[in-house]
Protein backbone atom coordinates (compact mmCIF):
# COMPACT_ATOMS: atom_id res chain seq x y z
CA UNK A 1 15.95 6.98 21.27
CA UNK A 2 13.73 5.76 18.39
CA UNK A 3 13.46 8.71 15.91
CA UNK A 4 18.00 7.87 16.37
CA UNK A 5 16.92 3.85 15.44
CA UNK A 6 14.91 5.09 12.63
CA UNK A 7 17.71 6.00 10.73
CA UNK A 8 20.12 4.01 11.53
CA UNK A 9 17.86 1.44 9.75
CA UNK A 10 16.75 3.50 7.40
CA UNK A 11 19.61 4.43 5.43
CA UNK A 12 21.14 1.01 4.74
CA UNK A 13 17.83 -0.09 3.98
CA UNK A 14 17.74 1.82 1.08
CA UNK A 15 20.55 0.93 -0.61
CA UNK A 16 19.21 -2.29 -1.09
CA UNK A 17 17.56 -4.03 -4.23
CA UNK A 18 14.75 -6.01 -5.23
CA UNK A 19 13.57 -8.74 -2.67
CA UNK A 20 16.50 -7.71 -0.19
CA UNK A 21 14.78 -4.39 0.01
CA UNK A 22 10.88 -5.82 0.23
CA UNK A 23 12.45 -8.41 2.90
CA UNK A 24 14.19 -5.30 4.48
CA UNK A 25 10.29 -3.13 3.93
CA UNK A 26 8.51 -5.95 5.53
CA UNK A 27 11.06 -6.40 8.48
CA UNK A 28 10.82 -2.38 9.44
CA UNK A 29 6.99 -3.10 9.64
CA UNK A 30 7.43 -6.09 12.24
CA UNK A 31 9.54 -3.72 14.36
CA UNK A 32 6.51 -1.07 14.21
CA UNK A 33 3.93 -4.09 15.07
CA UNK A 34 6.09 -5.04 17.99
CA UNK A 35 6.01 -1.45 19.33
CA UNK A 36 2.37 -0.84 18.76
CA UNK A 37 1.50 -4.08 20.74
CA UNK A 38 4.05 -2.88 23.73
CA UNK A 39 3.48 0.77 23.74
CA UNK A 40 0.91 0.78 25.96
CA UNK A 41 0.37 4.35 26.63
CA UNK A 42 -0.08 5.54 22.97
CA UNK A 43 -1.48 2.75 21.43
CA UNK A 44 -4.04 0.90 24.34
CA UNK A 45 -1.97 -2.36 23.78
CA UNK A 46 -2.95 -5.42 21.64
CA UNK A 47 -6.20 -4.17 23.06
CA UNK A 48 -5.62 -0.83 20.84
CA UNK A 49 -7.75 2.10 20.93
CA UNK A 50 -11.58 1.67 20.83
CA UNK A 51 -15.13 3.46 20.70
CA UNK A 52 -13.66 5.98 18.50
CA UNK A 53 -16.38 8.43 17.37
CA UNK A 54 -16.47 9.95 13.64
CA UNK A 55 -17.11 13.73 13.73
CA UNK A 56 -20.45 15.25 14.33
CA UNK A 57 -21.94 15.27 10.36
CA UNK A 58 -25.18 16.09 11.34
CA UNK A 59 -23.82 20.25 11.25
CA UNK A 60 -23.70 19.46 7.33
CA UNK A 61 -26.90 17.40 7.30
CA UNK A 62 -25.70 13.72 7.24
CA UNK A 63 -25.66 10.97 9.45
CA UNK A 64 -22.45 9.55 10.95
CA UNK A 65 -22.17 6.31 8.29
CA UNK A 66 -23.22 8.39 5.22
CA UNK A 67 -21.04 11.53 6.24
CA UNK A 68 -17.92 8.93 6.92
CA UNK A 69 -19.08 7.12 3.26
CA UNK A 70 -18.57 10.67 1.34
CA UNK A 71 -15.46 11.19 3.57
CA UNK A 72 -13.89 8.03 2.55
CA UNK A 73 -15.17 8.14 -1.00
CA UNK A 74 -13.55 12.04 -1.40
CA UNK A 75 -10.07 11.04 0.03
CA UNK A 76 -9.99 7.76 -1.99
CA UNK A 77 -10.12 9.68 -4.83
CA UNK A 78 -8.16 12.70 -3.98
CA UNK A 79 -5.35 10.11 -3.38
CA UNK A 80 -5.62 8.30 -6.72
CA UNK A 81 -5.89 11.94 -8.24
CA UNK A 82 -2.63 13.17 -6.17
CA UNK A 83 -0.74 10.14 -7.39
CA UNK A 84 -1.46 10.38 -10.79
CA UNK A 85 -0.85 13.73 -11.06
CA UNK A 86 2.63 12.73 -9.09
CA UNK A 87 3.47 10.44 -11.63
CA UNK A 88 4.16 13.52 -14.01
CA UNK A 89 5.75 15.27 -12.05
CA UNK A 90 10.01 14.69 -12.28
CA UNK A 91 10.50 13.50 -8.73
CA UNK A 92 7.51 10.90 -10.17
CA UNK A 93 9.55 9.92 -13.52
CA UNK A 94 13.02 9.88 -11.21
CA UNK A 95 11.23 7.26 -9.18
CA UNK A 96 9.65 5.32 -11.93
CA UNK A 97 13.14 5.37 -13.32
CA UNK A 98 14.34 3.80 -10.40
CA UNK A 99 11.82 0.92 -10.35
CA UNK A 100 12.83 -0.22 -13.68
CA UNK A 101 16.73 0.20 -13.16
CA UNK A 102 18.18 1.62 -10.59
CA UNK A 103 22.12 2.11 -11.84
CA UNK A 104 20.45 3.16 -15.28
CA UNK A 105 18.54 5.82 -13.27
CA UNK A 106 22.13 6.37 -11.16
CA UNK A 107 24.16 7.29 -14.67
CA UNK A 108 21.80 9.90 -15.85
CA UNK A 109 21.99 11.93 -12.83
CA UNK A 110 18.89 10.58 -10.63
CA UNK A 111 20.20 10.25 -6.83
CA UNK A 112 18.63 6.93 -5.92
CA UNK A 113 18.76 7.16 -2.24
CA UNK A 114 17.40 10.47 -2.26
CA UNK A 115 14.08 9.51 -4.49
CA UNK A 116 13.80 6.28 -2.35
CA UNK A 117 13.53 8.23 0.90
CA UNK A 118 11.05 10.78 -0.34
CA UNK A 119 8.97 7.99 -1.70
CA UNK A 120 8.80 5.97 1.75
CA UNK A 121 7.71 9.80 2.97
CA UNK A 122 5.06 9.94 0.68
CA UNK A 123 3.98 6.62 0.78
CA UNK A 124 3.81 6.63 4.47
CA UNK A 125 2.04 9.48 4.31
CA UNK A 126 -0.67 7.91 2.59
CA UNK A 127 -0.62 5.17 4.11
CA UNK A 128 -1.24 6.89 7.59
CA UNK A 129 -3.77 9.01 6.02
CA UNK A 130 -5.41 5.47 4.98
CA UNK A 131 -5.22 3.73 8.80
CA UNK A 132 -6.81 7.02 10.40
CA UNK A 133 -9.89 6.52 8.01
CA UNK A 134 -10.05 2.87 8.84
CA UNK A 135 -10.18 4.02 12.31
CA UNK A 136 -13.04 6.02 11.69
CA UNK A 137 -14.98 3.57 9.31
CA UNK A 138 -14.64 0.68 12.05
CA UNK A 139 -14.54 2.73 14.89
CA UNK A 140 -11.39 1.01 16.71
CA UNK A 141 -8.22 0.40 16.00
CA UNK A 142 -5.69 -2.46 16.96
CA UNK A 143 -1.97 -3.68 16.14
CA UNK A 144 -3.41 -6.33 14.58
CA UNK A 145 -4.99 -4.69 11.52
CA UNK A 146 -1.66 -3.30 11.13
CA UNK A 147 0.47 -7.18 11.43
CA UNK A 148 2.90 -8.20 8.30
CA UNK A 149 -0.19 -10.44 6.86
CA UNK A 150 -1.71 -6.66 6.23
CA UNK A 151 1.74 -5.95 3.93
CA UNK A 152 1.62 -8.98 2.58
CA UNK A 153 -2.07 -8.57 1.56
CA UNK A 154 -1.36 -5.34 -0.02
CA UNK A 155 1.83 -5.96 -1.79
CA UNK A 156 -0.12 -9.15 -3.51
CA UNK A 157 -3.17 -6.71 -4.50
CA UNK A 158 -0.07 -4.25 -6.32
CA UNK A 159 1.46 -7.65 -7.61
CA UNK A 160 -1.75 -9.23 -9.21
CA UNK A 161 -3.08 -5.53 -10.49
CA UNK A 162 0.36 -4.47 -12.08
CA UNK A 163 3.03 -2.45 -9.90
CA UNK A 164 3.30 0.38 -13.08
CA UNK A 165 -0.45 1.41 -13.17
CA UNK A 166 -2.83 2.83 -10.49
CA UNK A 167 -5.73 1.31 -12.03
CA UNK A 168 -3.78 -2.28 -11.15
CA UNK A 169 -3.78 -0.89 -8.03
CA UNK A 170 -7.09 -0.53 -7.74
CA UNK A 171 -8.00 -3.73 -9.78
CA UNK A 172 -5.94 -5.60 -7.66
CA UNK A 173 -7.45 -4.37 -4.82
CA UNK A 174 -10.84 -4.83 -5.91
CA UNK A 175 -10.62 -8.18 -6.98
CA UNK A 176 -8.70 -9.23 -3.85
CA UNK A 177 -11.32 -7.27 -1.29
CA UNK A 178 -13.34 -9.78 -3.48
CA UNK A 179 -12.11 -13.20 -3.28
CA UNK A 180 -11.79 -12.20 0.84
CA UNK A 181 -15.54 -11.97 1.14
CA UNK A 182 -15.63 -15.18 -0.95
CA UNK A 183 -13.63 -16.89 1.31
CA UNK A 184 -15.09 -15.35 4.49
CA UNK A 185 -16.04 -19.18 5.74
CA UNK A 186 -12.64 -20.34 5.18
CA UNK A 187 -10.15 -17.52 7.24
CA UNK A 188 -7.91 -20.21 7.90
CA UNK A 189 -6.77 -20.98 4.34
CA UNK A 190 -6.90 -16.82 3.02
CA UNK A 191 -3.53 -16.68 3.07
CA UNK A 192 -2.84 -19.99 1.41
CA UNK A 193 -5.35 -18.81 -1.53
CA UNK A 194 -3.35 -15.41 -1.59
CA UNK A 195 -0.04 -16.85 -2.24
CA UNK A 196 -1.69 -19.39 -4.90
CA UNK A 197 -3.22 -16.42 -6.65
CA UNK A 198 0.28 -14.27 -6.48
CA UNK A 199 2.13 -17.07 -7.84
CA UNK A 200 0.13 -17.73 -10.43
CA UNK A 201 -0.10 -14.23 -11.29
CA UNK A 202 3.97 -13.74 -11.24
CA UNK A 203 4.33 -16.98 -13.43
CA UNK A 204 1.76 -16.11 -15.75
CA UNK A 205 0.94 -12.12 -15.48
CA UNK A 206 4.73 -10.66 -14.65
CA UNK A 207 3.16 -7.73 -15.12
CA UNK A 208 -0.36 -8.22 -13.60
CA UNK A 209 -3.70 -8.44 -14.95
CA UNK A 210 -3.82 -4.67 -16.15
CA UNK A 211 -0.38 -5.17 -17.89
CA UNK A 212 -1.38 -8.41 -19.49
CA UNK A 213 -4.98 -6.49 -21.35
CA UNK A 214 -2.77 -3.86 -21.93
CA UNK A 215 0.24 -5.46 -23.43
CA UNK A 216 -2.89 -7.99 -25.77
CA UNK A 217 -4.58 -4.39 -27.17
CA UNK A 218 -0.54 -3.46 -28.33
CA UNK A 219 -0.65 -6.51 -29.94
CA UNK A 220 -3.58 -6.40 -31.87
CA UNK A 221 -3.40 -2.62 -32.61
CA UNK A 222 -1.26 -3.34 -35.69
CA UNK A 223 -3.17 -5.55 -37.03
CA UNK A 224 -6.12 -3.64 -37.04
């Protein structure tokens, strides 16, 4: 009965633009929150799953953290080495062509739908591949690490970075991980900060901090 939901959702989804199709993003991940938390069997509850153990690295020589440390390390940068290879490939350009203008991308032959739906494969993919390794850095996992404030926090590390590079990806996320730890006293208000931050960054940075040094050395190129 859900894999005939999934679809049903899915396809109108993507024909939508812009915020309706974040909004429409962000609502899809609710609905998987809401199942986690009630699908008891699979997922252990709100209570999720816990006292998950990290293979045995002492076969290769290395203890549990510093075997799960290279692990993470080597799939962080496998990813950011996948995508950027991705990027040149054409189903990459067909999707960057998309983000900037979706009936431009439409009149010279890319289908739209199609790219959109094997980008939310992709993406998912990586972002599954990402949630397994927090389970095995933290050793549990719960619905909660997976609530829209998660989405939120990610799309505004993308947003303050610059959604057209990976290193604004990474900056973002850097500088977000960051101001977290700075604000570690005051939970209550992280979210408040966030959206400050994002605004700020939307109103002043449209295309993020990376854009912004970017877009300053094309400037001053010339003249040099």
């Amino acid at each position: 009965e859900g894999a005939g939901i999934c679809p049903r959702f899915h396809k109108p989804a993507l024909r939508l633009r812009g915020p309706y199709f974040v909004m429409a993003s962000l609502a899809f991940g609710g609905i998987a929150y809401v199942v986690a938390v009630n699908w008891v069997e699979v997922t252990g509850g709100p209570g999720g799953l816990r006292n998950l153990m990290p293979p045995d690295f002492r076969k290769i020589g290395l203890t549990g953290d510093t075997g799960v440390y290279y692990v993470l390390w080597t799939v962080a940068l496998a990813v950011i080495a996948f995508v950027a290879w991705f990027s040149t490939t054409p189903l990459g350009r067909s999707l960057m062509a998309v983000r900037e203008d979706e009936q431009a991308a439409a009149a010279v032959g890319v289908r739209v739908v199609l790219v959109k739906t094997l980008s939310f494969m992709i993406s998912g993919a990586i972002a599954g591949l990402a949630g397994a390794l927090m389970a095995l850095f933290i050793g549990s996992v719960t619905p909660d690490a997976f609530a829209i404030n998660t989405s939120l926090l990610i799309l505004t590390q993308v947003l303050i970075g610059g959604i057209d590079r990976i290193s604004g990806a990474i900056v973002g996320t850097i500088l977000l991980v960051m101001v977290g730890e700075l604000l570690r006293g005051f939970a209550e208000f992280q979210l408040l900060f966030y959206g400050v931050i994002m605004l700020a960054v939307v109103l002043f940075f449209p295309r993020g901090l990376v854009g912004a040094v970017v877009d300053r050395r094309g400037r001053r190129a010339p003249a040099a």
